[in-house]
C-alpha atoms as a PDB file:
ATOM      1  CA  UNK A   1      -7.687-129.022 -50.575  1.00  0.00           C
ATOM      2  CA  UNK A   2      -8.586-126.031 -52.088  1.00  0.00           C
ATOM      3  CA  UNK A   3      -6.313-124.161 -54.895  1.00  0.00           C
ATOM      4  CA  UNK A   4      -5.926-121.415 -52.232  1.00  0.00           C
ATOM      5  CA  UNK A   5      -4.838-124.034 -49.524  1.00  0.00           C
ATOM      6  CA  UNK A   6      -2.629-125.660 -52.571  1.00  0.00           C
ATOM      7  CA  UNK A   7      -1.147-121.945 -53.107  1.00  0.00           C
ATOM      8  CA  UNK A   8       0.008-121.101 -49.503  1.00  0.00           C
ATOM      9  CA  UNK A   9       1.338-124.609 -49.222  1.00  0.00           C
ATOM     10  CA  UNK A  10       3.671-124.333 -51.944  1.00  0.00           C
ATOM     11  CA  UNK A  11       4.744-121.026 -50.928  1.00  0.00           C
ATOM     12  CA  UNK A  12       5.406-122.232 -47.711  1.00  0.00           C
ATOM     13  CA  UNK A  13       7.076-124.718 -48.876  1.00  0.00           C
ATOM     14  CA  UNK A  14       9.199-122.159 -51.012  1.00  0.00           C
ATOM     15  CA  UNK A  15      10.429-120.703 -48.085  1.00  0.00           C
ATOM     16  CA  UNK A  16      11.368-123.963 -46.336  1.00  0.00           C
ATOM     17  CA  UNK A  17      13.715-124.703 -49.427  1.00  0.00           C
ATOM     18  CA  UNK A  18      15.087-120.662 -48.760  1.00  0.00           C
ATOM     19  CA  UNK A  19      16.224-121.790 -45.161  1.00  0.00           C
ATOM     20  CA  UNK A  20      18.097-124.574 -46.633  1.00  0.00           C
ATOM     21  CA  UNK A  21      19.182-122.864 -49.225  1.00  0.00           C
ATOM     22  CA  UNK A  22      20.564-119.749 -47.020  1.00  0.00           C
ATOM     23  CA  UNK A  23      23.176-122.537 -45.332  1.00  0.00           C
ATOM     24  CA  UNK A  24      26.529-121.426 -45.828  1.00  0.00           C
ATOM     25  CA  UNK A  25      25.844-117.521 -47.053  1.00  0.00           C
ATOM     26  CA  UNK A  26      24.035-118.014 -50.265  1.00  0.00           C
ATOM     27  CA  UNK A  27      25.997-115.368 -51.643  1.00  0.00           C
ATOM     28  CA  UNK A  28      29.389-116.776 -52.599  1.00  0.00           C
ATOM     29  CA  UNK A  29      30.438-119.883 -54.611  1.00  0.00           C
ATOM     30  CA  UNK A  30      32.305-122.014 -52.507  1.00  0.00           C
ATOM     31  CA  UNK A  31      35.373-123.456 -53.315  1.00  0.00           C
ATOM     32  CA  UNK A  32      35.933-127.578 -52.655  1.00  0.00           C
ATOM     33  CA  UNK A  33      39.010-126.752 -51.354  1.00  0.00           C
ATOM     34  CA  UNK A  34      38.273-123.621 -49.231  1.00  0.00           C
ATOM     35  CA  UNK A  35      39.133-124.326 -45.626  1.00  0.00           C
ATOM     36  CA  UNK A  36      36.245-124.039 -42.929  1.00  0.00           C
ATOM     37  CA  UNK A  37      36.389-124.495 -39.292  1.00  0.00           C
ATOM     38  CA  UNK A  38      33.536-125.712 -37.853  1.00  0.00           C
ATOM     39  CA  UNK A  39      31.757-124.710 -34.558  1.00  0.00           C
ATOM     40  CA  UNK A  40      30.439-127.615 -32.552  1.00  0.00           C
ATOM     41  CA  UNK A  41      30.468-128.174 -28.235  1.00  0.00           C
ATOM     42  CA  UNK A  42      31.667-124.645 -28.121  1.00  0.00           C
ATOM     43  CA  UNK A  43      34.822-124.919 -29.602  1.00  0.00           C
ATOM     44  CA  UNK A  44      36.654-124.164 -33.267  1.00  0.00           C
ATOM     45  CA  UNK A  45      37.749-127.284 -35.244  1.00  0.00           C
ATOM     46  CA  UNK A  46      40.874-127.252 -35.859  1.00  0.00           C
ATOM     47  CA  UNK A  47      42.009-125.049 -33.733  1.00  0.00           C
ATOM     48  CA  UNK A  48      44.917-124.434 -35.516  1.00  0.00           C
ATOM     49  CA  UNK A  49      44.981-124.063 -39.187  1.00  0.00           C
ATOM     50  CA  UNK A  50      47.667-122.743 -42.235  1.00  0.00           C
ATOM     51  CA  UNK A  51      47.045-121.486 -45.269  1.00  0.00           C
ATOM     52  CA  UNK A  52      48.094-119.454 -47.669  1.00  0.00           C
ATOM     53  CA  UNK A  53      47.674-115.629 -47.789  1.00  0.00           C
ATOM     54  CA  UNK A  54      44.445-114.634 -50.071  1.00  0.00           C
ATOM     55  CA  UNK A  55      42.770-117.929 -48.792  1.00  0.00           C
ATOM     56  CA  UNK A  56      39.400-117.380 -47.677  1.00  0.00           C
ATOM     57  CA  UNK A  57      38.412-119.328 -44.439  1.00  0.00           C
ATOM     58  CA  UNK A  58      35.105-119.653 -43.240  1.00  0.00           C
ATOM     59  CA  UNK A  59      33.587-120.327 -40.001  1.00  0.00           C
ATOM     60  CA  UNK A  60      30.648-122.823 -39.631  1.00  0.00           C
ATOM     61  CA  UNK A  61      28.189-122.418 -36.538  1.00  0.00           C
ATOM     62  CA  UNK A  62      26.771-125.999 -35.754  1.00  0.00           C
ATOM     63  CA  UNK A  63      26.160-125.049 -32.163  1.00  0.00           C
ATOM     64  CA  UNK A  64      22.900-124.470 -31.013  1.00  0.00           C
ATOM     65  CA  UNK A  65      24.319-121.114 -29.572  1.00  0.00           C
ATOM     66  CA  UNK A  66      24.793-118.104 -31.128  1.00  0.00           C
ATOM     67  CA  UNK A  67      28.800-117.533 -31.412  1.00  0.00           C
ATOM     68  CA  UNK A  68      31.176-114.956 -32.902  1.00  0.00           C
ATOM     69  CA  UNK A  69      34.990-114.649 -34.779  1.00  0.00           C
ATOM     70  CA  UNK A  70      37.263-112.082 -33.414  1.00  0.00           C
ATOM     71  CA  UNK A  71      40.733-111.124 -33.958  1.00  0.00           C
ATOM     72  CA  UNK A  72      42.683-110.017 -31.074  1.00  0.00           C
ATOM     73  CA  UNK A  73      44.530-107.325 -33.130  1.00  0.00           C
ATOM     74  CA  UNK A  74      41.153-106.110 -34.247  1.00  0.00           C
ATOM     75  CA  UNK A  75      41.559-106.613 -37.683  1.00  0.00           C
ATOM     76  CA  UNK A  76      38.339-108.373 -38.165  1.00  0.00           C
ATOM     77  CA  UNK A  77      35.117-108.867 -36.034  1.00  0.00           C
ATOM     78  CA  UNK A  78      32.044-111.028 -37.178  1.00  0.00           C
ATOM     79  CA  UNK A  79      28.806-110.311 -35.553  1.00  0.00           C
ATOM     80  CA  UNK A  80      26.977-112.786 -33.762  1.00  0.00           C
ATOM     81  CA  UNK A  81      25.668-115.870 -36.250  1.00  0.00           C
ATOM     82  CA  UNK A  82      23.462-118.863 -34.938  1.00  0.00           C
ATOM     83  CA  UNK A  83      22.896-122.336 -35.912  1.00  0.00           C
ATOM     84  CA  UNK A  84      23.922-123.380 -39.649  1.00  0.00           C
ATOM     85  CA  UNK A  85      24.887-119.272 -40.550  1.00  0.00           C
ATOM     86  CA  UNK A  86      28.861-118.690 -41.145  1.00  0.00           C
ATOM     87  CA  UNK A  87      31.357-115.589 -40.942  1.00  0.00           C
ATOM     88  CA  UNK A  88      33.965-115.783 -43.809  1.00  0.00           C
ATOM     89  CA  UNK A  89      37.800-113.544 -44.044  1.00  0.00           C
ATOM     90  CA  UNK A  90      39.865-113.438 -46.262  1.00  0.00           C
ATOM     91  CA  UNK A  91      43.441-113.882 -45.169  1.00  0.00           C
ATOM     92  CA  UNK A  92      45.965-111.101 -47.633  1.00  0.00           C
ATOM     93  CA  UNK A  93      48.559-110.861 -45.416  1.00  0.00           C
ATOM     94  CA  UNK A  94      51.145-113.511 -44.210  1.00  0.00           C
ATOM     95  CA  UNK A  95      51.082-113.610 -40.065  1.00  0.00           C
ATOM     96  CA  UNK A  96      49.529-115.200 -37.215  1.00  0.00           C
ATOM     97  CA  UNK A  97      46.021-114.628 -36.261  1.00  0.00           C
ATOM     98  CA  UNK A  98      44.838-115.042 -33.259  1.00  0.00           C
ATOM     99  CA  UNK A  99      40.580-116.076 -33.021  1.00  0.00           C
ATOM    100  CA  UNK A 100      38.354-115.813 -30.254  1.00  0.00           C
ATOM    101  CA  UNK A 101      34.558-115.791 -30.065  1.00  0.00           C
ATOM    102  CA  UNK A 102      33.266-112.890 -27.301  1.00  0.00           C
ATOM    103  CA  UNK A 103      30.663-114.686 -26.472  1.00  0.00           C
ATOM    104  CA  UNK A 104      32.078-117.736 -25.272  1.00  0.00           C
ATOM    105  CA  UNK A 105      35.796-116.452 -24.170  1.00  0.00           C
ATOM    106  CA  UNK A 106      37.479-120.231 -23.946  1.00  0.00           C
ATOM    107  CA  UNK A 107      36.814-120.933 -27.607  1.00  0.00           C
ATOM    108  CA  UNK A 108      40.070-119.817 -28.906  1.00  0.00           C
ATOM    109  CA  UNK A 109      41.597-120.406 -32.134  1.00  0.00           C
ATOM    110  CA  UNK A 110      45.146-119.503 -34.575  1.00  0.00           C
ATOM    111  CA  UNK A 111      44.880-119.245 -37.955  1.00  0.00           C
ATOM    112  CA  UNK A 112      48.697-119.128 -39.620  1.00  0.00           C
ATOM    113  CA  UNK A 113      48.864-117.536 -43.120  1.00  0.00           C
ATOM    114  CA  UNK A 114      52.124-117.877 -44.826  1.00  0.00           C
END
């Protein structure tokens, strides 16, 4: 293998460890105890969750479709994310929220803040 061959594998492989890297939006330290709901056979889990207000919750797409977080009052609206890509809110105000995903109206969700 040539040092050129050597050089493009490595930053190949540099961009591999980026994809793996990028799970879970790279930007934010997450918290053990921040609640997620995962997204797997096209539906939320749980489906119901509490928490307090000025919790973060994140959504985790581990479908192989692309799927979306809405709330029916409009207050928030993710675009679409695919496989292993998530959709975070922060929660302020105490209230039930009710979550659906466009793309796939049966997936339905409520999120309780107290």
């Amino acid at each position: 293998m040539t040092m050129r061959e050597i050089g493009a594998a490595l930053v190949l492989a540099g961009v591999a460890g980026l994809g793996c890297a990028s799970y879970l939006n790279p930007a934010r330290a997450w918290a053990a105890d921040e609640p997620k709901v995962m997204i797997k056979d096209f539906m939320y889990s749980p489906m119901d969750l509490t928490v307090k207000a000025g919790t973060t919750v994140t959504w985790v797409n581990l479908d192989d479709e692309p799927h979306n977080v809405i709330s029916d009052t409009g207050l928030f609206r993710s675009g679409g994310f695919d496989t292993h890509e998530s959709f975070s809110y922060k929660f302020d105000k105490p209230g039930t929220y009710h979550i659906t995903c466009s793309i796939h109206p049966r997936m339905v969700a409520t999120i309780v803040v107290e």
